[in-house]
N, C-alpha and C. Protein backbone atom coordinates (compact mmCIF):
# COMPACT_ATOMS: atom_id res chain seq x y z
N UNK A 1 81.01 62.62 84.67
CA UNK A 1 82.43 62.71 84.95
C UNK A 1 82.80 64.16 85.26
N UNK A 2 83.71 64.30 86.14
CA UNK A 2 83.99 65.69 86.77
C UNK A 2 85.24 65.92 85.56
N UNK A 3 85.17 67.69 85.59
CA UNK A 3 86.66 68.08 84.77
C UNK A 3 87.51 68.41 86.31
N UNK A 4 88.50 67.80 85.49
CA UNK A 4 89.61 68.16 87.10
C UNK A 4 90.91 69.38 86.19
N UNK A 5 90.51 69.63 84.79
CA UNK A 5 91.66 70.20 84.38
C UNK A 5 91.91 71.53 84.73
N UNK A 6 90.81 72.02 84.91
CA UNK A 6 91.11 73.68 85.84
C UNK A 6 91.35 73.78 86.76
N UNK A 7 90.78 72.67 87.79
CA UNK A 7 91.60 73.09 88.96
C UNK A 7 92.82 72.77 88.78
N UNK A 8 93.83 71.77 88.30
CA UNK A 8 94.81 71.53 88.04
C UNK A 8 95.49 73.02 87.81
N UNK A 9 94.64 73.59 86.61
CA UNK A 9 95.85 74.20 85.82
C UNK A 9 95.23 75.60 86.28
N UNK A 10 94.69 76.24 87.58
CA UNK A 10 94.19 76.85 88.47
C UNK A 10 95.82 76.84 89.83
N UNK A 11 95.80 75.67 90.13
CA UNK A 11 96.99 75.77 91.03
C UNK A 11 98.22 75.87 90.49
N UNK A 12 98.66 75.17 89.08
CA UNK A 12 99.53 75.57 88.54
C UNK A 12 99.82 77.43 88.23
N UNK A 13 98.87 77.97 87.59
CA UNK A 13 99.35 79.22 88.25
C UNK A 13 99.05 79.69 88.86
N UNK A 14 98.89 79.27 90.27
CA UNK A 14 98.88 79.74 91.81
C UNK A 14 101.00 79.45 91.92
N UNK A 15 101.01 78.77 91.14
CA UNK A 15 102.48 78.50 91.94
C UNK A 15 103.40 78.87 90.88
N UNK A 16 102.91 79.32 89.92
CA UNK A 16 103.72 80.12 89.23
C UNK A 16 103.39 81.38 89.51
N UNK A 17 103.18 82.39 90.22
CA UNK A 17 102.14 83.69 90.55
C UNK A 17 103.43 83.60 91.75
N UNK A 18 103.54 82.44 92.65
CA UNK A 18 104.48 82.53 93.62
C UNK A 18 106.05 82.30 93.64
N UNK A 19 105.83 82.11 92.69
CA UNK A 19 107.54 81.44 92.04
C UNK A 19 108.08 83.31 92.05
N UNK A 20 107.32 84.24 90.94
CA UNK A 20 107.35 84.85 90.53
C UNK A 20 107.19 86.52 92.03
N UNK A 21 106.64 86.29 92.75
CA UNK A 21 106.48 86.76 94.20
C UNK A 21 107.30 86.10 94.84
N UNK A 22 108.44 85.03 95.13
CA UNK A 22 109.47 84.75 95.39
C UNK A 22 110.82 85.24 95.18
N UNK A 23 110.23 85.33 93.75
CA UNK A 23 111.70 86.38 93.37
C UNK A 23 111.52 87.65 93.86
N UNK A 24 110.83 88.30 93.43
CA UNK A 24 110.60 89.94 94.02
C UNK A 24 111.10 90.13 95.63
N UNK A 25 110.70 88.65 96.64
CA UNK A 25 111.00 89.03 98.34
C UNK A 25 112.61 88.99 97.74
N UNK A 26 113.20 87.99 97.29
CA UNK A 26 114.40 87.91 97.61
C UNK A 26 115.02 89.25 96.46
N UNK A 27 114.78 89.50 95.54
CA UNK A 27 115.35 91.10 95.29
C UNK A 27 115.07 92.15 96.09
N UNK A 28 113.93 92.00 96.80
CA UNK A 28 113.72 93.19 98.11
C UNK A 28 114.82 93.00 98.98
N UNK A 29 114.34 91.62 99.57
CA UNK A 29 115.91 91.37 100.71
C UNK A 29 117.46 91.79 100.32
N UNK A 30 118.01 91.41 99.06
CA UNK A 30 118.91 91.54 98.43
C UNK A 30 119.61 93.43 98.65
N UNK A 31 118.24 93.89 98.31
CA UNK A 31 118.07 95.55 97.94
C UNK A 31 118.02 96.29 100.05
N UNK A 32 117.72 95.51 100.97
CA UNK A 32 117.58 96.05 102.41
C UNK A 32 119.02 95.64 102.63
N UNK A 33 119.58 94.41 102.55
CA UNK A 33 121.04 93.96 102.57
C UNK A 33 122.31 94.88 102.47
N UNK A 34 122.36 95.48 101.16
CA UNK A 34 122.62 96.18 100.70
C UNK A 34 123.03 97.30 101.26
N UNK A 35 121.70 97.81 101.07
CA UNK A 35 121.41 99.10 102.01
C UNK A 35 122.26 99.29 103.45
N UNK A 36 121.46 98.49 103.85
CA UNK A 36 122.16 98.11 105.17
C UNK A 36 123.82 97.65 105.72
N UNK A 37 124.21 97.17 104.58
CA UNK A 37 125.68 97.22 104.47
C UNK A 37 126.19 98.49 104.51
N UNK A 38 126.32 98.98 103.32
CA UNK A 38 126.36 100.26 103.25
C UNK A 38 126.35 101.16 104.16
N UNK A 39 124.96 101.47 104.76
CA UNK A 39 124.80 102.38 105.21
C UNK A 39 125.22 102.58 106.98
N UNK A 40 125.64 101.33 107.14
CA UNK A 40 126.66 100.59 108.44
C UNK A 40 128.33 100.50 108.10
N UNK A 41 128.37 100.77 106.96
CA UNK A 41 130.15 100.31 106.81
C UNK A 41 130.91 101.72 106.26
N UNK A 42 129.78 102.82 105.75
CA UNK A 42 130.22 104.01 105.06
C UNK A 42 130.05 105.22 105.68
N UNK A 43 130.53 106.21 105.27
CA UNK A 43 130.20 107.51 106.13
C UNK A 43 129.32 108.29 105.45
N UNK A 44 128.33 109.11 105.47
CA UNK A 44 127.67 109.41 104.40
C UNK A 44 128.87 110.67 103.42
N UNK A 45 128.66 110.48 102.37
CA UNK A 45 129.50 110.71 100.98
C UNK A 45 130.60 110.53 100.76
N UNK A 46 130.82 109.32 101.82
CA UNK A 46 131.86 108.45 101.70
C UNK A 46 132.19 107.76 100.53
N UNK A 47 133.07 107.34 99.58
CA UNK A 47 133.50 106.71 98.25
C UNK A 47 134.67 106.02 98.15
N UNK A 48 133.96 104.73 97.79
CA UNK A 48 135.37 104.10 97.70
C UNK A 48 135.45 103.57 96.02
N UNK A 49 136.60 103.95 95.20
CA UNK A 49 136.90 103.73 93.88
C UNK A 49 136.84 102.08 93.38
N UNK A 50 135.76 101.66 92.84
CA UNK A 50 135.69 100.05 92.23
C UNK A 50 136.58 100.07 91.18
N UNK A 51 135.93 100.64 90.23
CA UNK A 51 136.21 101.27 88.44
C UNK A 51 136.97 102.42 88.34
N UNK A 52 137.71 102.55 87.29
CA UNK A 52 137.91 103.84 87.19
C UNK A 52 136.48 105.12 86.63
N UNK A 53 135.23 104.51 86.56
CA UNK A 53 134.43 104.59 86.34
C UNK A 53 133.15 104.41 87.18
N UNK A 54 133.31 103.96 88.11
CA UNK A 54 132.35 103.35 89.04
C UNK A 54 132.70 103.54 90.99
N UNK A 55 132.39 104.16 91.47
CA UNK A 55 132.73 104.04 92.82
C UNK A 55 131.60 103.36 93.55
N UNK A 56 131.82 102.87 94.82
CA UNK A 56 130.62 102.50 95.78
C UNK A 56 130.62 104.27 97.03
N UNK A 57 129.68 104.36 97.43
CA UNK A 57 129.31 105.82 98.09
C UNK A 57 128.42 105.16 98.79
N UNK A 58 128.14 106.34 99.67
CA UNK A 58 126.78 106.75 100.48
C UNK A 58 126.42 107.79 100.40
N UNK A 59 125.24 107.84 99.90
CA UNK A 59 124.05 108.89 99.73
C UNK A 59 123.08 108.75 100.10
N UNK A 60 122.12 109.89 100.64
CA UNK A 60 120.69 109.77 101.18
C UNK A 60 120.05 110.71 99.87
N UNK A 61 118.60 110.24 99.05
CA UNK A 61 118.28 110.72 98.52
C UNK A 61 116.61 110.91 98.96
N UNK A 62 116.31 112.22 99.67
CA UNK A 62 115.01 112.35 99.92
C UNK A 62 113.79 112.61 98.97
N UNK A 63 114.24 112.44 97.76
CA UNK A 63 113.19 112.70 96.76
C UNK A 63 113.27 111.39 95.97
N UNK A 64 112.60 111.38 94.66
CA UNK A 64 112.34 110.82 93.70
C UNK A 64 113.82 110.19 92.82
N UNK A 65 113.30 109.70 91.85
CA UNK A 65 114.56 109.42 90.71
C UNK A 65 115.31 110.57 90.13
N UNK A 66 116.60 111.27 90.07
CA UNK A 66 117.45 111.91 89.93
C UNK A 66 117.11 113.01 90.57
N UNK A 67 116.72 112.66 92.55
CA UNK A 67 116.63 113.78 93.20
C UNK A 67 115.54 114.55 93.18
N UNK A 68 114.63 114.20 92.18
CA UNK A 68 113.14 114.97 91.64
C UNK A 68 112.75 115.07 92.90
N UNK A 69 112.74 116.57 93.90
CA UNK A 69 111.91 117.02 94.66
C UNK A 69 112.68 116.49 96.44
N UNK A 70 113.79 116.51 96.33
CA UNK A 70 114.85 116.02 97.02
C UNK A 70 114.53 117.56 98.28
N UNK A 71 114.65 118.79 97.38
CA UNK A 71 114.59 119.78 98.55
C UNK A 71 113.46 120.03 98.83
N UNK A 72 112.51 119.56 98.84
CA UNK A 72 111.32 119.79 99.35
C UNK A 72 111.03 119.82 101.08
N UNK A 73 110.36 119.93 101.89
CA UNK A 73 110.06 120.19 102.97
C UNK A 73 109.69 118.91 103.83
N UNK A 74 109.64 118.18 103.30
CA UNK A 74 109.44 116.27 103.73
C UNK A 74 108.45 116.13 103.41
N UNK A 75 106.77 116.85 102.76
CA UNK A 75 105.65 116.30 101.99
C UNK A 75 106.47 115.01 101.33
N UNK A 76 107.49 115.08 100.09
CA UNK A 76 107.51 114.08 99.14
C UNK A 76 107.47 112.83 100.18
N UNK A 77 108.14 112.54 101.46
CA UNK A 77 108.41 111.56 101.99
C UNK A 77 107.38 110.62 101.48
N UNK A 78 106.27 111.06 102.28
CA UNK A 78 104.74 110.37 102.23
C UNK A 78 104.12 110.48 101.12
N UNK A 79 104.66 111.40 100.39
CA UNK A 79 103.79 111.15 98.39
C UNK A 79 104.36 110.03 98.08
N UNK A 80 105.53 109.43 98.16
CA UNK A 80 106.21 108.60 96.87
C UNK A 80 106.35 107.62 98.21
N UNK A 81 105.80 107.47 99.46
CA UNK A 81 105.53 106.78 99.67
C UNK A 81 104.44 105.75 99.49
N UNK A 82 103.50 106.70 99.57
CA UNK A 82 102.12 106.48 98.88
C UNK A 82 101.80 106.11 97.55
N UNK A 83 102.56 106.23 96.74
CA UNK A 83 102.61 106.49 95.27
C UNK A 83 103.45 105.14 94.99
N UNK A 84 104.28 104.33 96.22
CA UNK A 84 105.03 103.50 95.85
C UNK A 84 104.22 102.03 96.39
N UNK A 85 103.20 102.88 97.43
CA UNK A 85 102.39 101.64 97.76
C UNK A 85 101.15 101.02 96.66
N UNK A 86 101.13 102.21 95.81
CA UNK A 86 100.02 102.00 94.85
C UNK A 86 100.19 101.34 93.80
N UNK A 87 101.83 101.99 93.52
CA UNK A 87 102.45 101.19 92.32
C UNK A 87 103.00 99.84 92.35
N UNK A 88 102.62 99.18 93.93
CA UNK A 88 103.34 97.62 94.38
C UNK A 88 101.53 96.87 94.08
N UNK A 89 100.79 97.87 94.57
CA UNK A 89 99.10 96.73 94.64
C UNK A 89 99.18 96.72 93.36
N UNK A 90 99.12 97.77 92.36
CA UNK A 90 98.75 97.61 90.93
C UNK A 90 99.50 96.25 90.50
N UNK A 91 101.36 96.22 90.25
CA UNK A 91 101.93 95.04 90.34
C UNK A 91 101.35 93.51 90.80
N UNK A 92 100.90 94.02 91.87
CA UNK A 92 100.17 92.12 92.08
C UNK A 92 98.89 92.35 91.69
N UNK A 93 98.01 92.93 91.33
CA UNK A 93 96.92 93.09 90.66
C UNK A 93 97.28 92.30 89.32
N UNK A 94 98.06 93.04 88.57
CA UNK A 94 98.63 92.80 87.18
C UNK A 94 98.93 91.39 87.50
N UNK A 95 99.80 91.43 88.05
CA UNK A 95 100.45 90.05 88.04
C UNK A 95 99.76 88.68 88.35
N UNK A 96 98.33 89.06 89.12
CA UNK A 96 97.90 88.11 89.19
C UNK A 96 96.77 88.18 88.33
N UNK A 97 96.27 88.69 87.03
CA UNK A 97 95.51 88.70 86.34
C UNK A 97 96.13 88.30 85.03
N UNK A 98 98.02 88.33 85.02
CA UNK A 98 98.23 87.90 84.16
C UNK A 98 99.37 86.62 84.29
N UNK A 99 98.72 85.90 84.83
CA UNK A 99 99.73 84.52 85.35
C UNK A 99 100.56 83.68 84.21
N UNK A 100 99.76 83.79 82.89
CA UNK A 100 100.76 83.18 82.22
C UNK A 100 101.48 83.33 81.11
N UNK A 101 102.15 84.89 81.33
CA UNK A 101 103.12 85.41 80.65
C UNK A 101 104.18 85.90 81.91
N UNK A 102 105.25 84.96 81.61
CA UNK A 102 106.35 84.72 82.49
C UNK A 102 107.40 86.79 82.10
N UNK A 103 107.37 86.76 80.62
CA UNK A 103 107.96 87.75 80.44
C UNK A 103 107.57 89.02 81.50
N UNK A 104 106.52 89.36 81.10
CA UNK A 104 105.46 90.37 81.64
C UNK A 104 105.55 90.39 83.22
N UNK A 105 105.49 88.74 83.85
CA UNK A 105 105.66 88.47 85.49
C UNK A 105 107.06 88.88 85.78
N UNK A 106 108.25 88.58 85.56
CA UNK A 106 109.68 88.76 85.20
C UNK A 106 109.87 90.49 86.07
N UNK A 107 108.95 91.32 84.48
CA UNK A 107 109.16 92.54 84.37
C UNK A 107 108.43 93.93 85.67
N UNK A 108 107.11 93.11 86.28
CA UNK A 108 106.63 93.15 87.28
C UNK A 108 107.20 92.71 88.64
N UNK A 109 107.78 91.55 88.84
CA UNK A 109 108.43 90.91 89.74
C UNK A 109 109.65 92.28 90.18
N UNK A 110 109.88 92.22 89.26
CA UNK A 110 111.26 93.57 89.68
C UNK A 110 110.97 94.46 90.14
N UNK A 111 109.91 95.57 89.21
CA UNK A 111 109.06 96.53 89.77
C UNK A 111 108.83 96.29 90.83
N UNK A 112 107.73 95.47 91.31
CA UNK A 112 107.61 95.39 92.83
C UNK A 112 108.54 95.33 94.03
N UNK A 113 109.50 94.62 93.48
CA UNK A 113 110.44 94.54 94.42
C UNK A 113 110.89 95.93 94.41
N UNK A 114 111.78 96.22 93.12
CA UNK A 114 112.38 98.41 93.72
C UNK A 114 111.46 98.98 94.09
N UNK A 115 109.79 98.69 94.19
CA UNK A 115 109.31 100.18 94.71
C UNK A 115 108.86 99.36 95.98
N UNK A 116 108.97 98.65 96.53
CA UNK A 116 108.60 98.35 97.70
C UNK A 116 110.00 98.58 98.63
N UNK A 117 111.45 98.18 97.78
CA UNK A 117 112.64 98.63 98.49
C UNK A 117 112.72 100.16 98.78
N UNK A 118 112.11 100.48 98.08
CA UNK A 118 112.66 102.43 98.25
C UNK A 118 111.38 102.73 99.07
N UNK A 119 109.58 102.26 99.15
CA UNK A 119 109.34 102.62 100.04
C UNK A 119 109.81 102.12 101.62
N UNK A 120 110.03 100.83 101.87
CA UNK A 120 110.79 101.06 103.23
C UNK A 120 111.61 101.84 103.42
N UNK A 121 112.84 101.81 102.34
CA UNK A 121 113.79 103.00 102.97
C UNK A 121 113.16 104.44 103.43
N UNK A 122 112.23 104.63 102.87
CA UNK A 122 111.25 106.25 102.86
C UNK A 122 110.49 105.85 104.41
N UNK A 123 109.77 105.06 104.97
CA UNK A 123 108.94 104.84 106.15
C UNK A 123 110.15 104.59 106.69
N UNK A 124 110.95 104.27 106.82
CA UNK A 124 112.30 103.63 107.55
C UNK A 124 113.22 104.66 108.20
N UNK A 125 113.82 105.29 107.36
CA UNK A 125 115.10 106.97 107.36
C UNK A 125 114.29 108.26 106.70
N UNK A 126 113.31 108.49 105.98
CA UNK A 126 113.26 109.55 105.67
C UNK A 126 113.60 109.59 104.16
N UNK A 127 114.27 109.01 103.80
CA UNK A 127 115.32 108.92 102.70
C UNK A 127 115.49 107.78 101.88
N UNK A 128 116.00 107.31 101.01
CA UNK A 128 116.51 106.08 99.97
C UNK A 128 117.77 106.36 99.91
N UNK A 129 118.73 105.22 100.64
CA UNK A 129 119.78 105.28 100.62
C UNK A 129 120.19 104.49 99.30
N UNK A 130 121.21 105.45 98.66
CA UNK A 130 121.86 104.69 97.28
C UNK A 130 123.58 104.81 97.83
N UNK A 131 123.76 104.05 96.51
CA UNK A 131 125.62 103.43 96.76
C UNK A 131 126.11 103.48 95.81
N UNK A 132 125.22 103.19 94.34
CA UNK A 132 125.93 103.12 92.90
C UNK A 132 126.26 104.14 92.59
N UNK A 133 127.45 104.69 91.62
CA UNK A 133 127.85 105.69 91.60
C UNK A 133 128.35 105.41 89.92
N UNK A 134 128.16 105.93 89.11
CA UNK A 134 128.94 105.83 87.67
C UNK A 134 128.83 106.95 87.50
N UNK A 135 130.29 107.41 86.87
CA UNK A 135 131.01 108.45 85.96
C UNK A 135 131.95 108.68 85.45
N UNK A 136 131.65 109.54 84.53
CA UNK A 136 133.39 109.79 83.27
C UNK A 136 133.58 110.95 83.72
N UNK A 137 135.08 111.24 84.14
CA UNK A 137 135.73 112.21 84.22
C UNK A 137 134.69 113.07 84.81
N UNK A 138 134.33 114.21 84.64
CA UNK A 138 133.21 115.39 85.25
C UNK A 138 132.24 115.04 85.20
N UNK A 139 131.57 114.00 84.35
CA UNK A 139 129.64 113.67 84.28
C UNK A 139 129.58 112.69 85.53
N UNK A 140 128.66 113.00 86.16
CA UNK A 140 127.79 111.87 86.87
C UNK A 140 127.08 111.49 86.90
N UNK A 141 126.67 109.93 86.63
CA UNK A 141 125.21 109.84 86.44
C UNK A 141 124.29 109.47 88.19
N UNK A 142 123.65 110.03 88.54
CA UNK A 142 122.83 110.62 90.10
C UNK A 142 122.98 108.64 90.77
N UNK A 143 123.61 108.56 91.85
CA UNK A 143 123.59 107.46 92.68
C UNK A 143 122.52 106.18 92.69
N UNK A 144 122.53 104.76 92.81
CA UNK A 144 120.98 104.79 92.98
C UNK A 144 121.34 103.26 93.73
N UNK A 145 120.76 102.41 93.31
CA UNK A 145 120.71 101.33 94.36
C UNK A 145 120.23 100.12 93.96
N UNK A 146 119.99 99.02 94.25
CA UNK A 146 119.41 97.21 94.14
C UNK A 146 117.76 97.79 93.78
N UNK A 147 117.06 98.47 94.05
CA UNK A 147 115.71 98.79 94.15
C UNK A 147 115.56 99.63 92.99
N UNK A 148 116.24 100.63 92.72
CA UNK A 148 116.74 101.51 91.58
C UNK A 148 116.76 100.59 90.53
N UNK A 149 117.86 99.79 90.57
CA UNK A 149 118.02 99.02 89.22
C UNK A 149 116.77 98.09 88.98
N UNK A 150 116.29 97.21 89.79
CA UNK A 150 115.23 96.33 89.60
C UNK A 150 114.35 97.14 88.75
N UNK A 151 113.30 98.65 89.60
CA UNK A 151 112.61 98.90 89.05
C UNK A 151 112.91 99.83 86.91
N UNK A 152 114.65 100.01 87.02
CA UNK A 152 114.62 100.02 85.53
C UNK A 152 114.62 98.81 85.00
N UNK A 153 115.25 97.57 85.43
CA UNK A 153 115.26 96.64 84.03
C UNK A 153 113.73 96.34 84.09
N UNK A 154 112.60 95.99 85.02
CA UNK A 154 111.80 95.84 84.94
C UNK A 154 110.81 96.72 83.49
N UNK A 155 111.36 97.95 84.05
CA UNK A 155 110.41 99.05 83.08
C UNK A 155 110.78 98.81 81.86
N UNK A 156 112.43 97.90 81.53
CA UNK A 156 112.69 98.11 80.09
C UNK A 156 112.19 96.67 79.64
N UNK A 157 112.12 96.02 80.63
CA UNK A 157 111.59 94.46 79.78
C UNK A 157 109.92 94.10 79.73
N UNK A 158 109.51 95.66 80.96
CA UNK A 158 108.14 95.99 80.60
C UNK A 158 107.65 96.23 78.97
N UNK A 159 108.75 97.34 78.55
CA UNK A 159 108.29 97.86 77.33
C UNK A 159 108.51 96.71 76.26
N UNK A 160 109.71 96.01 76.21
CA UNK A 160 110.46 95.17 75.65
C UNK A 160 109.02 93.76 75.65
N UNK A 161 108.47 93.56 76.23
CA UNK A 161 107.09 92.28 76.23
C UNK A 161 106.24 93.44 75.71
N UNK A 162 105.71 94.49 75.86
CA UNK A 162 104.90 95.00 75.01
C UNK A 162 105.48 94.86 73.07
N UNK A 163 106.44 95.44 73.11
CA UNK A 163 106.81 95.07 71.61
C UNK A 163 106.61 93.89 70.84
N UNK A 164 107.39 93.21 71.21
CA UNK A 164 107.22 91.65 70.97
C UNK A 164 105.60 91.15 71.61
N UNK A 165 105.02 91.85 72.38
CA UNK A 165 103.38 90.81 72.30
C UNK A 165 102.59 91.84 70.98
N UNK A 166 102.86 93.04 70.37
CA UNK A 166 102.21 93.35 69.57
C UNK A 166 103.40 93.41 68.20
N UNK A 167 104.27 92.71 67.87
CA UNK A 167 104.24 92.22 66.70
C UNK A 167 103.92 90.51 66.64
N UNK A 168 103.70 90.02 67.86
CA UNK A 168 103.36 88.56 67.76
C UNK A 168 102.23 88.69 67.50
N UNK A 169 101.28 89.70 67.67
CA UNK A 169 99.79 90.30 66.96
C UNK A 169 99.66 90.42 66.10
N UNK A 170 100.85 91.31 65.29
CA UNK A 170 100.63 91.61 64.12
C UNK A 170 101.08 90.63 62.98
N UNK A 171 102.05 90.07 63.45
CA UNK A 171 102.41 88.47 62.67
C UNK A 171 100.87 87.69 62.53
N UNK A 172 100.58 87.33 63.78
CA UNK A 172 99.24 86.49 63.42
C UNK A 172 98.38 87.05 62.39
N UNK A 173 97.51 88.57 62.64
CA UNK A 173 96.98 89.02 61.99
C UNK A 173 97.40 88.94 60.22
N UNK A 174 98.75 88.89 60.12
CA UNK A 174 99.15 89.48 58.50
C UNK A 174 98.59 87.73 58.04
């Protein structure tokens, strides 16, 4: 008698692997949308007041996260381009070595999607166009975007499945 249960449960996460790479295109798309609104409807450092706390803008940011390396000479273009293509293979590497922890896929799914959004914008303009804008009175916190945010909640529900998979360790163990 043949086992048929692996292949079964072989395609099952083939299509959970894609469920999960489904979401990421459509937060990419979501994150070019965006962009593209924006960066068609605004003037650059243009602002329009949402919140008394929150405006929508246009900004071009040629560097990293809070501008890290923004005045540089255009090297960064192609570093954190490069650096964003590495950090999208690692993502489906991961992701497909770890098919059946949805948390972990979730937290990856996002990642991939913001660093694949900010490298097009980088091969695309030169730049990562952002729009979000929050601040109190004189503080600002630095602009950022659909790709921006993905790749933080990702990183925090990255850390957030590490916690919880090593006290679900340490529970078993005690």
């Amino acid at each position: 008698m043949t086992d048929t249960t692996e292949p079964k449960r072989s395609l099952k996460d083939q299509a959970t692997l894609t469920r999960w790479l489904l979401l990421s295109a459509i937060l990419l798309l979501a994150d070019q949308l965006t962009k593209i609104w924006f960066d068609t409807t605004f003037r650059y450092g243009e602002r329009s007041q949402v919140l008394p706390f929150f405006d929508f803008t246009l900004l071009y940011n040629r560097g990293a996260a809070f501008s890290f390396l923004a005045d540089e000479a255009g090297w960064q273009r192609w570093f954190f381009s490069v650096l964003g293509l590495g950090a999208s293979g690692f993502m489906l590497w991961m992701m497909h070595n770890n098919r059946t922890q949805p948390r972990l896929l979730l937290a990856l799914a996002l990642i991939l999607s913001g660093a694949l959004g900010n490298v097009i914008d980088r091969l695309l303009y030169g730049h990562v166009i952002d729009f979000l804008l929050f601040y109190w009175q004189d503080w600002y916190y630095p602009a950022f975007n659909v790709a921006d945010s993905c790749i933080t909640l990702g990183a925090i529900l990255l850390i957030l499945d590490e916690i919880l998979r090593l006290r679900g360790r340490h529970a078993r163990a005690s």
